[in-house]
C-alpha atoms as a PDB file:
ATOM      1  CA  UNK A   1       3.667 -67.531 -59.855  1.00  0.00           C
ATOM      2  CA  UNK A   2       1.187 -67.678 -57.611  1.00  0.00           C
ATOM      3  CA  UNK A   3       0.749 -70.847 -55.137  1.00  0.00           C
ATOM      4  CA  UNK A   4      -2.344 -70.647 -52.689  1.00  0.00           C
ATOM      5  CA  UNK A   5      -1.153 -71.886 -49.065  1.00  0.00           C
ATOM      6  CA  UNK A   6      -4.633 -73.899 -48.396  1.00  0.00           C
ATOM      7  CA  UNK A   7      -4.487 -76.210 -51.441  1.00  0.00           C
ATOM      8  CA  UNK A   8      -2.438 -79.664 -52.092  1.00  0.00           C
ATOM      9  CA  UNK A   9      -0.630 -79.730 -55.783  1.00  0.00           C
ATOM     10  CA  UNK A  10       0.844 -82.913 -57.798  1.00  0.00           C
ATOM     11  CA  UNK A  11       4.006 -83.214 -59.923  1.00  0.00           C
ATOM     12  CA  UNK A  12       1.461 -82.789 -62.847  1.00  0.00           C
ATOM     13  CA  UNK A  13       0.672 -79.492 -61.492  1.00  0.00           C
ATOM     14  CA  UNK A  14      -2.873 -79.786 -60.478  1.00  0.00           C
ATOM     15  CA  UNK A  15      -4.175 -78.613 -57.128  1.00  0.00           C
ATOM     16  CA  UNK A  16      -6.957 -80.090 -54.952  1.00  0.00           C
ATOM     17  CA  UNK A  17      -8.715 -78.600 -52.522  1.00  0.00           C
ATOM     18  CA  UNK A  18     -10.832 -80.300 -49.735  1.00  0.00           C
ATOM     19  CA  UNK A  19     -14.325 -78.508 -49.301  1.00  0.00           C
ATOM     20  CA  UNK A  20     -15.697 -80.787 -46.185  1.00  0.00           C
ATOM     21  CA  UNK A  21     -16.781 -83.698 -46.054  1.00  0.00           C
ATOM     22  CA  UNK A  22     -15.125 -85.696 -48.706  1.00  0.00           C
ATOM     23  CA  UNK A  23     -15.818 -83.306 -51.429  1.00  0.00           C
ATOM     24  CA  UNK A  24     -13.001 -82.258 -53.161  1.00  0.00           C
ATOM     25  CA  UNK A  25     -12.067 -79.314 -55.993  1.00  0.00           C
ATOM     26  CA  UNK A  26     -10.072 -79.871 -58.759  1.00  0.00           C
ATOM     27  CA  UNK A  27      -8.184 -77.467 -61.237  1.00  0.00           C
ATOM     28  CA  UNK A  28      -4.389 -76.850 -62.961  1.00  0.00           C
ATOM     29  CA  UNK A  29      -2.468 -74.354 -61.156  1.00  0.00           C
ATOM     30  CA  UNK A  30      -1.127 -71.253 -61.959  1.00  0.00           C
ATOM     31  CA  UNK A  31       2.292 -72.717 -63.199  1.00  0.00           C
ATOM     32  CA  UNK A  32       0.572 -74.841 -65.171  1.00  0.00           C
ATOM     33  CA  UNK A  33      -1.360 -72.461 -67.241  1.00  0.00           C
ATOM     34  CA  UNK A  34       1.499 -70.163 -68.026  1.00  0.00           C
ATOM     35  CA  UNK A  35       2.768 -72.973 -69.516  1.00  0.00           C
ATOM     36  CA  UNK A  36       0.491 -73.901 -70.983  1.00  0.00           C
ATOM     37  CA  UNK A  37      -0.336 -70.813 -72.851  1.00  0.00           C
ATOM     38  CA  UNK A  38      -3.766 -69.696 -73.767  1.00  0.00           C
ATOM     39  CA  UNK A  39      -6.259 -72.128 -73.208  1.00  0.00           C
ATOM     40  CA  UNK A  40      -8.522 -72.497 -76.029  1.00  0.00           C
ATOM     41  CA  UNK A  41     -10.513 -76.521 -75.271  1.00  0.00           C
ATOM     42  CA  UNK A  42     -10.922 -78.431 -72.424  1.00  0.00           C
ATOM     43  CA  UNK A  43     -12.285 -81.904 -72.236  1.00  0.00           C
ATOM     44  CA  UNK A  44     -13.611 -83.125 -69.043  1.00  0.00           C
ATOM     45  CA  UNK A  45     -15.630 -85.987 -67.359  1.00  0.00           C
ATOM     46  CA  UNK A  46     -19.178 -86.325 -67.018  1.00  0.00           C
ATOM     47  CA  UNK A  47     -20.960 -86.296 -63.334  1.00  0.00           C
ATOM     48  CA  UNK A  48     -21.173 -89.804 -62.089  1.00  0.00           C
ATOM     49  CA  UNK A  49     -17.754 -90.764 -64.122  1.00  0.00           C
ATOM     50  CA  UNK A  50     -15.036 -92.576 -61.591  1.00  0.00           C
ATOM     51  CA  UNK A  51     -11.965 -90.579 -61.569  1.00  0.00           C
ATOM     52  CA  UNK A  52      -8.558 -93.083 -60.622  1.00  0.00           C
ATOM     53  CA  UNK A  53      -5.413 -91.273 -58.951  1.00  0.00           C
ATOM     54  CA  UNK A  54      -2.752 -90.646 -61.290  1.00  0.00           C
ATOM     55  CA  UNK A  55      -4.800 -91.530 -64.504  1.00  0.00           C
ATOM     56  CA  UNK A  56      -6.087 -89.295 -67.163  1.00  0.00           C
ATOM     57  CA  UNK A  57      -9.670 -87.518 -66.333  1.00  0.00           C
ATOM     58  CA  UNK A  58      -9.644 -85.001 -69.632  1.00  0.00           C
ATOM     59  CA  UNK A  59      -7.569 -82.932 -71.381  1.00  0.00           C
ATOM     60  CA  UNK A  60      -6.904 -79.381 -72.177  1.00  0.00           C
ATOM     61  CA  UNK A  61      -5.940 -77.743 -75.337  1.00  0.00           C
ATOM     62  CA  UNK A  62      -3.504 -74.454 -75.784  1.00  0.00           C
ATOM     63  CA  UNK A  63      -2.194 -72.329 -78.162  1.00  0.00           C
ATOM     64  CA  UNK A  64       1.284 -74.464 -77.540  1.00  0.00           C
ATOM     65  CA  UNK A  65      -0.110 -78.154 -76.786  1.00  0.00           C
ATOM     66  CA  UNK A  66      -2.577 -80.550 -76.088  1.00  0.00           C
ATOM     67  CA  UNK A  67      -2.039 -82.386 -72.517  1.00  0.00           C
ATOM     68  CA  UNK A  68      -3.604 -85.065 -70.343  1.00  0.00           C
ATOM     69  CA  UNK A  69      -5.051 -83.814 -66.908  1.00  0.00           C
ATOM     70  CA  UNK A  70      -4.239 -86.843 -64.252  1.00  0.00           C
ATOM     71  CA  UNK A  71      -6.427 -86.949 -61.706  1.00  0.00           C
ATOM     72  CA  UNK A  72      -4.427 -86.150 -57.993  1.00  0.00           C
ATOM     73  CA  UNK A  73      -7.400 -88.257 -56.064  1.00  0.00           C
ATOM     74  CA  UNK A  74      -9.494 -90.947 -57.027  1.00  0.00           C
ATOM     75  CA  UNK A  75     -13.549 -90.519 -56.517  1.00  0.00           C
ATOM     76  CA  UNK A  76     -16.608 -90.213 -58.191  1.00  0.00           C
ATOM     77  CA  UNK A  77     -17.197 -86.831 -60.055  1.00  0.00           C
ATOM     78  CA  UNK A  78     -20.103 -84.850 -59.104  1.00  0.00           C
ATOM     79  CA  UNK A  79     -19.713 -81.372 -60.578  1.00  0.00           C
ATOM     80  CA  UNK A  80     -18.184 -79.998 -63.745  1.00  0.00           C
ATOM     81  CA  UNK A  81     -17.261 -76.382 -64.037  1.00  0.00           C
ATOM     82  CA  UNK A  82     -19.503 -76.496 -67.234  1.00  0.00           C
ATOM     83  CA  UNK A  83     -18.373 -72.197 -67.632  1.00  0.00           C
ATOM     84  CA  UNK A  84     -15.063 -73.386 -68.414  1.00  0.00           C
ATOM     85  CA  UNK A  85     -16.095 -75.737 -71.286  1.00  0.00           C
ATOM     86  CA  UNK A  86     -17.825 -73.052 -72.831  1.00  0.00           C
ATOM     87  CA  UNK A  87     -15.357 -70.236 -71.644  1.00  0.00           C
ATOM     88  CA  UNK A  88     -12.083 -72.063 -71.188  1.00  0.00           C
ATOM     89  CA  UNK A  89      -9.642 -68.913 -71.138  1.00  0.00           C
ATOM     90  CA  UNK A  90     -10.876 -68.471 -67.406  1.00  0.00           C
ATOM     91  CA  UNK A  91      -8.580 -70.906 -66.673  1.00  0.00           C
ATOM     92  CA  UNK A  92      -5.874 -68.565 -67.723  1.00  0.00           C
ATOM     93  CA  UNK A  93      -7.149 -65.701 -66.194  1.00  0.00           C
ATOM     94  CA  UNK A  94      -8.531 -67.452 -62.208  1.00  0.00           C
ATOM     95  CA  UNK A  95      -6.834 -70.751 -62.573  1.00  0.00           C
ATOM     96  CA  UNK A  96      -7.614 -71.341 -58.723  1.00  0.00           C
ATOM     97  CA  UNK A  97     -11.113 -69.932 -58.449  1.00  0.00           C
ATOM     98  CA  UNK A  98     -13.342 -69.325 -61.710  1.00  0.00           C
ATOM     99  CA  UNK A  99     -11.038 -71.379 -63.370  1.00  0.00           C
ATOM    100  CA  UNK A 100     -11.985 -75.155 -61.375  1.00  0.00           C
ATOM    101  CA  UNK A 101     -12.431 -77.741 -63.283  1.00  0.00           C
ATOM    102  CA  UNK A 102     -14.086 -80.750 -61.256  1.00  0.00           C
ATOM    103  CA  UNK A 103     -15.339 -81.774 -57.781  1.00  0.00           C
ATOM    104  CA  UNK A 104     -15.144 -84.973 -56.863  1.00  0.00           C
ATOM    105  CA  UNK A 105     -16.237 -87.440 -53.807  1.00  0.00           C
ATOM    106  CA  UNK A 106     -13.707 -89.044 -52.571  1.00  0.00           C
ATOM    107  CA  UNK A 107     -14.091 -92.558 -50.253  1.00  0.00           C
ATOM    108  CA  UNK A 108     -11.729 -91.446 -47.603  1.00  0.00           C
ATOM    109  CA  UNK A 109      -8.758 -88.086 -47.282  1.00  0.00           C
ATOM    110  CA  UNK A 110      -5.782 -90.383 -47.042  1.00  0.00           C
ATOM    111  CA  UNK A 111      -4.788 -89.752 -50.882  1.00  0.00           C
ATOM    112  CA  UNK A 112      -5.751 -86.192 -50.077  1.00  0.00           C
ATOM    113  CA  UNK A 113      -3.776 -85.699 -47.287  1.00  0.00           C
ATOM    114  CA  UNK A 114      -0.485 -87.370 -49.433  1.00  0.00           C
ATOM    115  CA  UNK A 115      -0.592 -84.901 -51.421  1.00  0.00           C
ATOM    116  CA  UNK A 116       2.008 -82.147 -51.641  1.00  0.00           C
ATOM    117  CA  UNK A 117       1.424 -79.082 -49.386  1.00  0.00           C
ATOM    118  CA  UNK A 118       2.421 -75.166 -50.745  1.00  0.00           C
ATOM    119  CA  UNK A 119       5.684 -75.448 -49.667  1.00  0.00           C
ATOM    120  CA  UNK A 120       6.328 -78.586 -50.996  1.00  0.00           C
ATOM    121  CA  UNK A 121       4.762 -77.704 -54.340  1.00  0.00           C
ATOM    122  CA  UNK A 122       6.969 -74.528 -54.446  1.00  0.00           C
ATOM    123  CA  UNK A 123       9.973 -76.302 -53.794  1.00  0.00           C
ATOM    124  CA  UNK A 124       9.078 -79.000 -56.855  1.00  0.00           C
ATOM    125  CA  UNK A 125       8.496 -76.106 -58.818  1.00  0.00           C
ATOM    126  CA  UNK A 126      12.072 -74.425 -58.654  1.00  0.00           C
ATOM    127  CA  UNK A 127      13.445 -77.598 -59.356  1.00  0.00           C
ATOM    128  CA  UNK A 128      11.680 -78.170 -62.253  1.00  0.00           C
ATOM    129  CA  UNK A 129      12.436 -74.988 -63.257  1.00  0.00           C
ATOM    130  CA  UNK A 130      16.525 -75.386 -62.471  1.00  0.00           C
ATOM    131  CA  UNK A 131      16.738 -78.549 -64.636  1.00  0.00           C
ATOM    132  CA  UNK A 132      14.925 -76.905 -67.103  1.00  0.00           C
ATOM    133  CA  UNK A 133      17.407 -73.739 -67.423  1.00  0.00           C
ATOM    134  CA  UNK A 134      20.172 -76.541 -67.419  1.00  0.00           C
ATOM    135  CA  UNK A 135      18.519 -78.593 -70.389  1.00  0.00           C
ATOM    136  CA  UNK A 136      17.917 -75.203 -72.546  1.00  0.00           C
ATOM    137  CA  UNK A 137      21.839 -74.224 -71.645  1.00  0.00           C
ATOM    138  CA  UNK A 138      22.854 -77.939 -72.640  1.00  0.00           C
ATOM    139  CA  UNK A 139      21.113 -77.412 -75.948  1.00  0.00           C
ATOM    140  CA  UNK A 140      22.535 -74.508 -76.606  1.00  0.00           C
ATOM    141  CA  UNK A 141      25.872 -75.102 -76.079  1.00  0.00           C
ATOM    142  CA  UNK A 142      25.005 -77.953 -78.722  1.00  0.00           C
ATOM    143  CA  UNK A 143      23.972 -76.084 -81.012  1.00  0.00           C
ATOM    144  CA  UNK A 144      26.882 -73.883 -80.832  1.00  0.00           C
ATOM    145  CA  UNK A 145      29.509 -76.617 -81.243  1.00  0.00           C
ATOM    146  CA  UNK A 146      27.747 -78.341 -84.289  1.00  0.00           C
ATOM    147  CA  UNK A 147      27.609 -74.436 -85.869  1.00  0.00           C
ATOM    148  CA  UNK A 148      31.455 -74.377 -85.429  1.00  0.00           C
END
């Protein structure tokens, strides 16, 4: 899994990355699109659209699910990767580079700077991942006694 040291991530596993000014880059991580699968639609704002932290600013469709994207910042968008509309298995393939999905401006870097750094993001990852070995071993075990 790869996690790039210079960006800031969510629990919803999208990272942000500030490209001066108050201009910031938006896209799912690398986690996220492994589980997500392949990516076949993704649904995204138009330029000019307000973007609110923690609420819904598209969606993206997989071979497994469809799933909100919350937004890690609030701002005004002013660029959508339009490439990934029309080619959205980029996203699989350069989830942190081709694969962007918005850039927004943001009024000030104090929600930016809140967010959770590589480290951080790695750390919320293997616990994620821990209680979700522990779930899949709690429903097997389940399934085992009701068999018996």
């Amino acid at each position: 899994m790869l996690i790039l040291e210079d960006l800031k991530y969510t629990e919803e596993h999208i990272w942000a990355r500030h490209d001066g000014g108050k201009k910031i880059t938006i896209g799912i991580t690398d986690y996220a699109q492994k589980k997500f699968g392949d990516v076949v639609y993704i649904e995204l704002p138009e330029e000019g659209e307000a973007v609110i932290s923690d609420d819904p600013f598209g969606s993206i469709e997989s071979s497994e699910s469809v799933s909100d994207l919350y937004a890690p910042l609030s701002g005004e968008v002013i660029e959508i990767n339009e490439e990934r509309i029309d080619s959205p298995e980029i996203v699989n393939d350069d989830p942190y580079e081709e694969g962007w999905l918005i850039r927004i401006k943001v009024p000030s870097l104090k929600e930016y700077n809140e967010l959770m750094s590589a480290d951080e993001y790695r750390e919320y990852v293997q616990q994620e991942e821990m209680e979700e070995e522990e779930e899949e071993e709690e429903e097997l075990e389940e399934e085992e006694a009701e068999a018996d």
